[in-house]
PDB file of N, CA and C in Angstrom:
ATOM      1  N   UNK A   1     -16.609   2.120  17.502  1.00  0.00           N
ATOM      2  CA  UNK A   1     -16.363   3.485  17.095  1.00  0.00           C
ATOM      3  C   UNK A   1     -16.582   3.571  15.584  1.00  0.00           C
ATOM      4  N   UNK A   2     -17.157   4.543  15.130  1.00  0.00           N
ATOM      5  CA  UNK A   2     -17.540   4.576  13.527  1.00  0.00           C
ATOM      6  C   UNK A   2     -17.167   6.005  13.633  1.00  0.00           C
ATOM      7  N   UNK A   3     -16.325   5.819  12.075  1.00  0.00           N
ATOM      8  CA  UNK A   3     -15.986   6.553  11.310  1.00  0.00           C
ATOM      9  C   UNK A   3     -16.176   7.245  10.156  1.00  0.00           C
ATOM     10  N   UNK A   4     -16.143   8.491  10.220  1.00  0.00           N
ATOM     11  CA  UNK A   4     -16.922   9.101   9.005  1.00  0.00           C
ATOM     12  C   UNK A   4     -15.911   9.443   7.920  1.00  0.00           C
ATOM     13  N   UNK A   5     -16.599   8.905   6.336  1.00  0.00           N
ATOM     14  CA  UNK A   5     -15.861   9.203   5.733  1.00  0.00           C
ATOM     15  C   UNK A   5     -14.977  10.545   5.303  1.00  0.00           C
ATOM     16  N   UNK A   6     -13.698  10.663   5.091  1.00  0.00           N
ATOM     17  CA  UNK A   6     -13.112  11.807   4.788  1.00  0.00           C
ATOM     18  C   UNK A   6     -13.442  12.319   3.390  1.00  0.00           C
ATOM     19  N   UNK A   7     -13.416  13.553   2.990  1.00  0.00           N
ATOM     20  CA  UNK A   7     -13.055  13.550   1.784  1.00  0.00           C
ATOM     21  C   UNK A   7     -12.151  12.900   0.828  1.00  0.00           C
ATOM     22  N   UNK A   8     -10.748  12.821   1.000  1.00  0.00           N
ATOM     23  CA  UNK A   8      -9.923  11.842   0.685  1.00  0.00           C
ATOM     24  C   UNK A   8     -10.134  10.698   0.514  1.00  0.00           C
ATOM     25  N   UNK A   9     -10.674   9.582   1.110  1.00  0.00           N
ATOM     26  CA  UNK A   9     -11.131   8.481   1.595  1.00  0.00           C
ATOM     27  C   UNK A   9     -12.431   8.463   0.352  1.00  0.00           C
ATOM     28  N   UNK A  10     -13.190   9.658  -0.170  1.00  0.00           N
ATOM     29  CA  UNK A  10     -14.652   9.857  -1.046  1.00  0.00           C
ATOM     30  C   UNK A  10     -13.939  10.064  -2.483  1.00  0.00           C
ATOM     31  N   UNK A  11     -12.827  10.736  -2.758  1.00  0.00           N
ATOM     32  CA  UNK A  11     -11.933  10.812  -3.499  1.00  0.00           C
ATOM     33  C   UNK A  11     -11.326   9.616  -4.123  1.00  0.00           C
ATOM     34  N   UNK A  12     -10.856   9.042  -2.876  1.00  0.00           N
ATOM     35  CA  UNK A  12     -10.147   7.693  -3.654  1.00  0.00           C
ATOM     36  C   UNK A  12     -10.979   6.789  -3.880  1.00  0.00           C
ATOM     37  N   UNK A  13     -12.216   6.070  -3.381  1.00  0.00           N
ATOM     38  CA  UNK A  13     -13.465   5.800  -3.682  1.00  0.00           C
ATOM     39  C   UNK A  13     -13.786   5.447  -5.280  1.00  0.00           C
ATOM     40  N   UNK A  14     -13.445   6.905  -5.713  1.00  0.00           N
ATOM     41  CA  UNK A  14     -14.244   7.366  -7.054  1.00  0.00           C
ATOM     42  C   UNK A  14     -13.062   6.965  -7.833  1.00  0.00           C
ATOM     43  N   UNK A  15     -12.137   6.710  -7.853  1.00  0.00           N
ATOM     44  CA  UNK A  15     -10.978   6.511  -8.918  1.00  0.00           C
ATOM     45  C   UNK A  15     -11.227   5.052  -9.442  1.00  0.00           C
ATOM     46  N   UNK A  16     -10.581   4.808 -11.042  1.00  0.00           N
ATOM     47  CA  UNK A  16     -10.897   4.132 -11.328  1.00  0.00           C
ATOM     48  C   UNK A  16     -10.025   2.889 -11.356  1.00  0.00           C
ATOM     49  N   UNK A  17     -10.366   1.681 -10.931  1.00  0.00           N
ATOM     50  CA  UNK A  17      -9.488   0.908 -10.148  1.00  0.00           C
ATOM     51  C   UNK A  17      -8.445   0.287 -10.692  1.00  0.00           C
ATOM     52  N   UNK A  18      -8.693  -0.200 -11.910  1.00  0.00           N
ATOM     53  CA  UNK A  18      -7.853  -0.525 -12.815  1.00  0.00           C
ATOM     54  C   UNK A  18      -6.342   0.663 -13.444  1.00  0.00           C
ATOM     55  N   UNK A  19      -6.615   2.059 -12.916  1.00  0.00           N
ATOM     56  CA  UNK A  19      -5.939   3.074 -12.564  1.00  0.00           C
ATOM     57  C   UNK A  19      -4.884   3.028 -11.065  1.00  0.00           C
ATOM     58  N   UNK A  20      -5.874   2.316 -10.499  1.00  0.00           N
ATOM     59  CA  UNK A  20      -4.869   2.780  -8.993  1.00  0.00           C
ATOM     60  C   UNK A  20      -3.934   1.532  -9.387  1.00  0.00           C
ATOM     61  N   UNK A  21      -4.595   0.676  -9.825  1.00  0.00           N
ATOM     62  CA  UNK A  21      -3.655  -1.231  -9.903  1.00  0.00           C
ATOM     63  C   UNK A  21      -2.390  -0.838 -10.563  1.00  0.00           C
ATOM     64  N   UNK A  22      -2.659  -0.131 -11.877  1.00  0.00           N
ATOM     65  CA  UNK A  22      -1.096   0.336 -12.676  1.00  0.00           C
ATOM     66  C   UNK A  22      -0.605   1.102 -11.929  1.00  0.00           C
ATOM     67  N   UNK A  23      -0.997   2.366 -11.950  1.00  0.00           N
ATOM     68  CA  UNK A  23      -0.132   3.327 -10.965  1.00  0.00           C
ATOM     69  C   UNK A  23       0.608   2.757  -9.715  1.00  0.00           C
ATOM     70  N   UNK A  24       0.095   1.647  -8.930  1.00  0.00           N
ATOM     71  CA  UNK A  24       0.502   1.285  -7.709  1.00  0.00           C
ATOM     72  C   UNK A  24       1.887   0.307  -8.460  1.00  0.00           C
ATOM     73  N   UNK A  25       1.412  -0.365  -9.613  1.00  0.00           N
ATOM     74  CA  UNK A  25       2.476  -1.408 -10.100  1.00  0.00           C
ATOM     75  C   UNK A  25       3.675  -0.970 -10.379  1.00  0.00           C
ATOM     76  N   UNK A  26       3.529   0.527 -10.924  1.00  0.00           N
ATOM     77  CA  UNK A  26       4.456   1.390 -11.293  1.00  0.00           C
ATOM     78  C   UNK A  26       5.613   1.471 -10.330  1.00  0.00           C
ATOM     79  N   UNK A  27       4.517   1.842  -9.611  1.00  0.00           N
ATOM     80  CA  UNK A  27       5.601   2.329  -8.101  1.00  0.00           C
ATOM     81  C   UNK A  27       6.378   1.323  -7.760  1.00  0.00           C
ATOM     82  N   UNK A  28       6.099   0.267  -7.535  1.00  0.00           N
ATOM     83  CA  UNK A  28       6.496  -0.861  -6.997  1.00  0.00           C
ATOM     84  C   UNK A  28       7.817  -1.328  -7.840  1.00  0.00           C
ATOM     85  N   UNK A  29       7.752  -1.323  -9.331  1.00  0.00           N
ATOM     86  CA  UNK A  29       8.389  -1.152 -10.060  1.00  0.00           C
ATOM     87  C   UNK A  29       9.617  -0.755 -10.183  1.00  0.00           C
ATOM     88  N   UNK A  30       9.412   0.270  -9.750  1.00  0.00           N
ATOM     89  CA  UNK A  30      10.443   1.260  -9.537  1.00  0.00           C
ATOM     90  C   UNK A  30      10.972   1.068  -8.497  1.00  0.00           C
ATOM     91  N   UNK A  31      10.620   0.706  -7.300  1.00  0.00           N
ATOM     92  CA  UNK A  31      11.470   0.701  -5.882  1.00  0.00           C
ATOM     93  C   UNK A  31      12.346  -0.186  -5.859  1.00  0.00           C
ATOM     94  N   UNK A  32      11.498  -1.555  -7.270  1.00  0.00           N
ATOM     95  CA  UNK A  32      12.747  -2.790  -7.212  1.00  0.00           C
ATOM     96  C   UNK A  32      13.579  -2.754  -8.269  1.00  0.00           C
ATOM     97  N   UNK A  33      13.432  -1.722  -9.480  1.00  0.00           N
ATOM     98  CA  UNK A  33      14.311  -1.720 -10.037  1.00  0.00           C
ATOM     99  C   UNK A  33      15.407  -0.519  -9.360  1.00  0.00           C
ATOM    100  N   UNK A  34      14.552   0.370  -9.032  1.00  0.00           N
ATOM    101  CA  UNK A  34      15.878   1.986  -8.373  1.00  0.00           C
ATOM    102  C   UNK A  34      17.084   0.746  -7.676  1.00  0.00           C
ATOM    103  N   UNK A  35      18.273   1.747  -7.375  1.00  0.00           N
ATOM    104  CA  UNK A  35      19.125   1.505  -6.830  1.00  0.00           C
ATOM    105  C   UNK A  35      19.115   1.155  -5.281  1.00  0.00           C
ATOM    106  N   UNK A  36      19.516   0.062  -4.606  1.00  0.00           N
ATOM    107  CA  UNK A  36      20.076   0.375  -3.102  1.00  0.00           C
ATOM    108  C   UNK A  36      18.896   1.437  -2.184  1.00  0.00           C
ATOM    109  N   UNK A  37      19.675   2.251  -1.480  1.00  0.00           N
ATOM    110  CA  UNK A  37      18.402   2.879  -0.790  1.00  0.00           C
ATOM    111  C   UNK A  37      17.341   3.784  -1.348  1.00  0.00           C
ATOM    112  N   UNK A  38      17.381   4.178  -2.558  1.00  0.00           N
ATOM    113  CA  UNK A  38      16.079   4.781  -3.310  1.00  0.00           C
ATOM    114  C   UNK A  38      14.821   3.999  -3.689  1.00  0.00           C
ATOM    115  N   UNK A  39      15.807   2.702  -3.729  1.00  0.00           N
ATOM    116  CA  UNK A  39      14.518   1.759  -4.175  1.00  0.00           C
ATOM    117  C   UNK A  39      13.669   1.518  -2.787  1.00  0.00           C
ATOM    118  N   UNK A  40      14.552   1.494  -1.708  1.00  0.00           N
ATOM    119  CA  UNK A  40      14.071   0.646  -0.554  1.00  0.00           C
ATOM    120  C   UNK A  40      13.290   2.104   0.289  1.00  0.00           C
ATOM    121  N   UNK A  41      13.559   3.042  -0.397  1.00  0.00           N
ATOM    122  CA  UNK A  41      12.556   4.355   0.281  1.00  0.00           C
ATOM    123  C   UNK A  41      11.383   4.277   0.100  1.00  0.00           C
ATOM    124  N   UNK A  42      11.350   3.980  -1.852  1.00  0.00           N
ATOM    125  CA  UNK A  42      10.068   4.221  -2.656  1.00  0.00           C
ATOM    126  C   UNK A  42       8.973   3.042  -1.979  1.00  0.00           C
ATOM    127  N   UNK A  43       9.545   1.989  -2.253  1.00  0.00           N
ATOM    128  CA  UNK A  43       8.911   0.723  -1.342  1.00  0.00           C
ATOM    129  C   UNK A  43       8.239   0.803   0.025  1.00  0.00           C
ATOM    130  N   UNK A  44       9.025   1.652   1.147  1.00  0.00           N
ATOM    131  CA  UNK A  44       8.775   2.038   2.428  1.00  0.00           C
ATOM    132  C   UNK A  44       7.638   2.988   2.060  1.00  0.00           C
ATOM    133  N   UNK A  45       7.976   3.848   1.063  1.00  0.00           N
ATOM    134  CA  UNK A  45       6.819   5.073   1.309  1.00  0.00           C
ATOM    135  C   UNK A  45       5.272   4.179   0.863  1.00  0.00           C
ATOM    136  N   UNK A  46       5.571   3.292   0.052  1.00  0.00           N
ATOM    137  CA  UNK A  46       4.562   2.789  -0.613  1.00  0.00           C
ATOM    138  C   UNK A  46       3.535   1.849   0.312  1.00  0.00           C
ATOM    139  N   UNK A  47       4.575   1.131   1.344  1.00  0.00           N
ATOM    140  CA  UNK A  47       3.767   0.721   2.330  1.00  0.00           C
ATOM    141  C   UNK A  47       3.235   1.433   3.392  1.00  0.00           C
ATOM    142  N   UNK A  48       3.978   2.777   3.793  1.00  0.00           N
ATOM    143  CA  UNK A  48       3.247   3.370   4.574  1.00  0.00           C
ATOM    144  C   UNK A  48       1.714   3.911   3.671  1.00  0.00           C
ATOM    145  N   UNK A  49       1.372   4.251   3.083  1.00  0.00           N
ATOM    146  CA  UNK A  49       0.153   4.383   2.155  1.00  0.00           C
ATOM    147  C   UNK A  49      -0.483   3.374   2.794  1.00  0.00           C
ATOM    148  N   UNK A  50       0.134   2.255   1.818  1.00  0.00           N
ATOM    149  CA  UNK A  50      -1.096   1.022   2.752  1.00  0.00           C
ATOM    150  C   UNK A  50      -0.818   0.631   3.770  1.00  0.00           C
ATOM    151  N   UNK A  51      -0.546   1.065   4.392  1.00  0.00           N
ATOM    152  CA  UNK A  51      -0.442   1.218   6.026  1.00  0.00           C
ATOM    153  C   UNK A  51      -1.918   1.660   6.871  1.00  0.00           C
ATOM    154  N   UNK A  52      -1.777   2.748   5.998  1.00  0.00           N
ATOM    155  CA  UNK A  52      -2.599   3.747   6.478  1.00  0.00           C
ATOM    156  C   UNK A  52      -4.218   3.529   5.934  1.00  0.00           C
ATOM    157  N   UNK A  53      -4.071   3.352   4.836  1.00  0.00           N
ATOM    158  CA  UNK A  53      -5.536   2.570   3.926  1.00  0.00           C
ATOM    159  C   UNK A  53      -6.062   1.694   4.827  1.00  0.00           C
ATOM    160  N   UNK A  54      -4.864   0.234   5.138  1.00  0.00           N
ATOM    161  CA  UNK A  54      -5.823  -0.615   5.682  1.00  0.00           C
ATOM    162  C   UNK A  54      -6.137  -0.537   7.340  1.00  0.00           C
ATOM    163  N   UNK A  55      -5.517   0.673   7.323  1.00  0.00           N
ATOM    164  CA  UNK A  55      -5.722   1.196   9.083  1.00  0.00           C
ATOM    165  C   UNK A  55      -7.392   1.373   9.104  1.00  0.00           C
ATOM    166  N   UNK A  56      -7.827   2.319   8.025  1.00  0.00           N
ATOM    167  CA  UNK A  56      -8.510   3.323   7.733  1.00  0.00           C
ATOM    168  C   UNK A  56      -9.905   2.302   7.377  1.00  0.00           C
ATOM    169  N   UNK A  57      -9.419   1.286   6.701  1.00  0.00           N
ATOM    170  CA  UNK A  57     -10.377   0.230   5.926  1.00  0.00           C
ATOM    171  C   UNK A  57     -10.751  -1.009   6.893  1.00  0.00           C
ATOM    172  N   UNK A  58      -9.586  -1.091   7.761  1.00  0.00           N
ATOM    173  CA  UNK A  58      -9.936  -2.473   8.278  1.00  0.00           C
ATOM    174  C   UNK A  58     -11.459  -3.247   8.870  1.00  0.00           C
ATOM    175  N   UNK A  59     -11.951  -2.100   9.539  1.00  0.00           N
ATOM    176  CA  UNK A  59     -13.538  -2.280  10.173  1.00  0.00           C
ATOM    177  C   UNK A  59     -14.641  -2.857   8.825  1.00  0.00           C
ATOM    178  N   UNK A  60     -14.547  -2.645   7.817  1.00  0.00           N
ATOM    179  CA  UNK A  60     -15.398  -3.395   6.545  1.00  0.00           C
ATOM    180  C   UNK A  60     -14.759  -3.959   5.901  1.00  0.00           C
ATOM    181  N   UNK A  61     -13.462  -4.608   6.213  1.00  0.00           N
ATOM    182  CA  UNK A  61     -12.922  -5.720   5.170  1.00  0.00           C
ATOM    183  C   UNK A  61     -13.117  -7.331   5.736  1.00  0.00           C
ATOM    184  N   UNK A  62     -13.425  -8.760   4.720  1.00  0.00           N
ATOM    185  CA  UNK A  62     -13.399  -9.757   5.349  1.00  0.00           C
ATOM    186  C   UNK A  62     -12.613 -10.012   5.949  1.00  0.00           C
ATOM    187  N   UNK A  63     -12.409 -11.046   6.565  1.00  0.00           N
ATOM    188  CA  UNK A  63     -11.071 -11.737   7.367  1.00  0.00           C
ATOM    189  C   UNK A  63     -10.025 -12.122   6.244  1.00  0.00           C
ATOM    190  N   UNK A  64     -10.587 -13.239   5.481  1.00  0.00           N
ATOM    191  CA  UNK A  64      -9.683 -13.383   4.044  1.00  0.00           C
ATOM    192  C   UNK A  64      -8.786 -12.186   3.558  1.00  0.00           C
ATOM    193  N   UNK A  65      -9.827 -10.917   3.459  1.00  0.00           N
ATOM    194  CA  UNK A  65      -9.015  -9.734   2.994  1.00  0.00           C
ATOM    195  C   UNK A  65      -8.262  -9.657   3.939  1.00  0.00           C
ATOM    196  N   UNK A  66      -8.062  -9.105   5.028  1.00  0.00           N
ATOM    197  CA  UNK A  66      -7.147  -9.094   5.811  1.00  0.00           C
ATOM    198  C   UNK A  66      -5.816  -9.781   5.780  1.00  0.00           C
ATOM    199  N   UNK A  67      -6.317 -10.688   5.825  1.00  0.00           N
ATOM    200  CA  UNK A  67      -5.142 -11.857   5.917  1.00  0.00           C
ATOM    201  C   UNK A  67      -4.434 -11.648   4.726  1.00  0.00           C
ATOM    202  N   UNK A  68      -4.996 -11.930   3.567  1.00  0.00           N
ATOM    203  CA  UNK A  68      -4.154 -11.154   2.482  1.00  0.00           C
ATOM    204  C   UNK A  68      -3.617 -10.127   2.439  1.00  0.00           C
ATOM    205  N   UNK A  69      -3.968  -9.082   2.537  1.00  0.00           N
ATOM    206  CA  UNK A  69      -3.421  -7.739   2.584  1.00  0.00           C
ATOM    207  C   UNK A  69      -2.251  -7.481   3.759  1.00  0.00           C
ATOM    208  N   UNK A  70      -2.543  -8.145   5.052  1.00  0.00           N
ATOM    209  CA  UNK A  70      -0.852  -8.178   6.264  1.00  0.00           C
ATOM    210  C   UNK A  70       0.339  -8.982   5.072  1.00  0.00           C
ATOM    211  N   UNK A  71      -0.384 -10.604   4.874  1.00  0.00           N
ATOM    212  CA  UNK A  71       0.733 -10.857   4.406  1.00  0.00           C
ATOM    213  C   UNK A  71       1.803 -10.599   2.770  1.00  0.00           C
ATOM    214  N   UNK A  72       0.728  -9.729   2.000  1.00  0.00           N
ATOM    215  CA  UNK A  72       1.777  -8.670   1.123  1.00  0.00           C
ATOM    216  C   UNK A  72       2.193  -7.662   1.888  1.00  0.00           C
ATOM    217  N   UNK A  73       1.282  -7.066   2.283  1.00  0.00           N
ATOM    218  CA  UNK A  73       2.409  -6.146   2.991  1.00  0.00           C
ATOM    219  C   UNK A  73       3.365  -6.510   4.028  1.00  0.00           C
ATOM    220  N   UNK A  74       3.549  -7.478   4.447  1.00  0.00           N
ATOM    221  CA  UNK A  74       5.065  -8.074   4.969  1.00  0.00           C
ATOM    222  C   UNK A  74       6.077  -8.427   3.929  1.00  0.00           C
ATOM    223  N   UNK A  75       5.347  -8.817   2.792  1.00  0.00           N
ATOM    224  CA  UNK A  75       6.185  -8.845   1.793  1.00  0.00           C
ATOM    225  C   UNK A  75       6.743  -7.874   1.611  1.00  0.00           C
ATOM    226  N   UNK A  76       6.283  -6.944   1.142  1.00  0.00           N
ATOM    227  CA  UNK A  76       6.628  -5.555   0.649  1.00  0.00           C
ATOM    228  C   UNK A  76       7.508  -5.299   1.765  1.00  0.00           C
ATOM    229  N   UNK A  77       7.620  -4.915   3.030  1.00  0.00           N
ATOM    230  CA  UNK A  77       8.143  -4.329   4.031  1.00  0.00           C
ATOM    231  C   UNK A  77       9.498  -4.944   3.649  1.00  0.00           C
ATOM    232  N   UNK A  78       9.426  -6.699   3.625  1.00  0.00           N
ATOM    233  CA  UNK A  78      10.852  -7.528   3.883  1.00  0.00           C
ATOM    234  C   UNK A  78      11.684  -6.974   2.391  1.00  0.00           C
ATOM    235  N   UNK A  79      10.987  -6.996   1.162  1.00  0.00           N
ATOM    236  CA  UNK A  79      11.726  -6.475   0.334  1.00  0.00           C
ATOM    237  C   UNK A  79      12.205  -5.122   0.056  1.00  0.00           C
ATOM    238  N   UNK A  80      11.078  -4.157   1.384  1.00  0.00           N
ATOM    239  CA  UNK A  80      12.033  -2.604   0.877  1.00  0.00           C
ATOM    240  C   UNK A  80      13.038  -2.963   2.068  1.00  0.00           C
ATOM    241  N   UNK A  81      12.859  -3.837   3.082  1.00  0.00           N
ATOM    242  CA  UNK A  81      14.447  -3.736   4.065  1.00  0.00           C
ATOM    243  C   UNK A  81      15.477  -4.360   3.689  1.00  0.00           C
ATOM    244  N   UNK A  82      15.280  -5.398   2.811  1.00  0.00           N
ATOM    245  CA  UNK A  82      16.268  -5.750   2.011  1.00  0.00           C
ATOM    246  C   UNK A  82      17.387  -4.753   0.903  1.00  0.00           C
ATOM    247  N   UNK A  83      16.215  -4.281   0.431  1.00  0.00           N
ATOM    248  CA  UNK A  83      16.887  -3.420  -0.327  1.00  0.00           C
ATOM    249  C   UNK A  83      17.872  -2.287   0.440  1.00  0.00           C
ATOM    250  N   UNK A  84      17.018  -1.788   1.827  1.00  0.00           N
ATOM    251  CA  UNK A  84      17.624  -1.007   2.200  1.00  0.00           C
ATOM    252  C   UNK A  84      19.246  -1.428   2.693  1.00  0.00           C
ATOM    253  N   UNK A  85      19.458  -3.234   3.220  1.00  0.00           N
ATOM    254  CA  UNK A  85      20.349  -3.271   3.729  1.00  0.00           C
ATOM    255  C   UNK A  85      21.315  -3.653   3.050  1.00  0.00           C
TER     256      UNK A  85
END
C-alpha cells in the first residue's frame, strides 16, 4: 500500500532539522524537569507525535532506524510512566 504524501508530512519535510532536534529537546526537558503528572503528560504527548511519525515513516526507514527509534521510544514511554506513577 503506498502512501501519498500529506501536506503536513511536506511541511515538516521542509523544516530545518537542527530546529526540530532543539525544539524536541526542549520538550523533553521539560516533561523531566515539570512536576509529577505534568511532566509525565508532556512526555506522553511527546511520544504520541512519534508515535505517529514513525507510523507514518516506517515503510522508508532502515531496519537499524527502526530498531533505534522503538527502543527510545520505550524509553521515553517508561520514563513518562514513571513519572506518572
Amino acid at each position: 500500500m503506498e502512501r501519498t504524501q500529506t501536506p503536513l508530512l511536506a511541511r515538516l519535510s521542509r523544516l530545518n532539522p537542527t530546529v526540530v532536534f532543539l525544539a524536541t529537546l526542549v520538550v523533553v526537558l521539560v516533561g523531566l524537569f515539570a512536576p509529577g503528572a505534568f511532566g509525565g503528560g508532556v512526555l506522553l504527548a511527546l511520544a504520541a507525535v512519534l508515535v505517529w511519525l514513525m507510523v507514518v515513516t516506517w515503510p522508508v526507514q532502515a531496519v537499524g532506524t527502526r530498531v533505534l527509534r522503538l527502543v527510545m521510544l520505550t524509553l521515553l514511554l517508561a520514563v513518562a510512566l514513571a513519572k506518572l506513577l
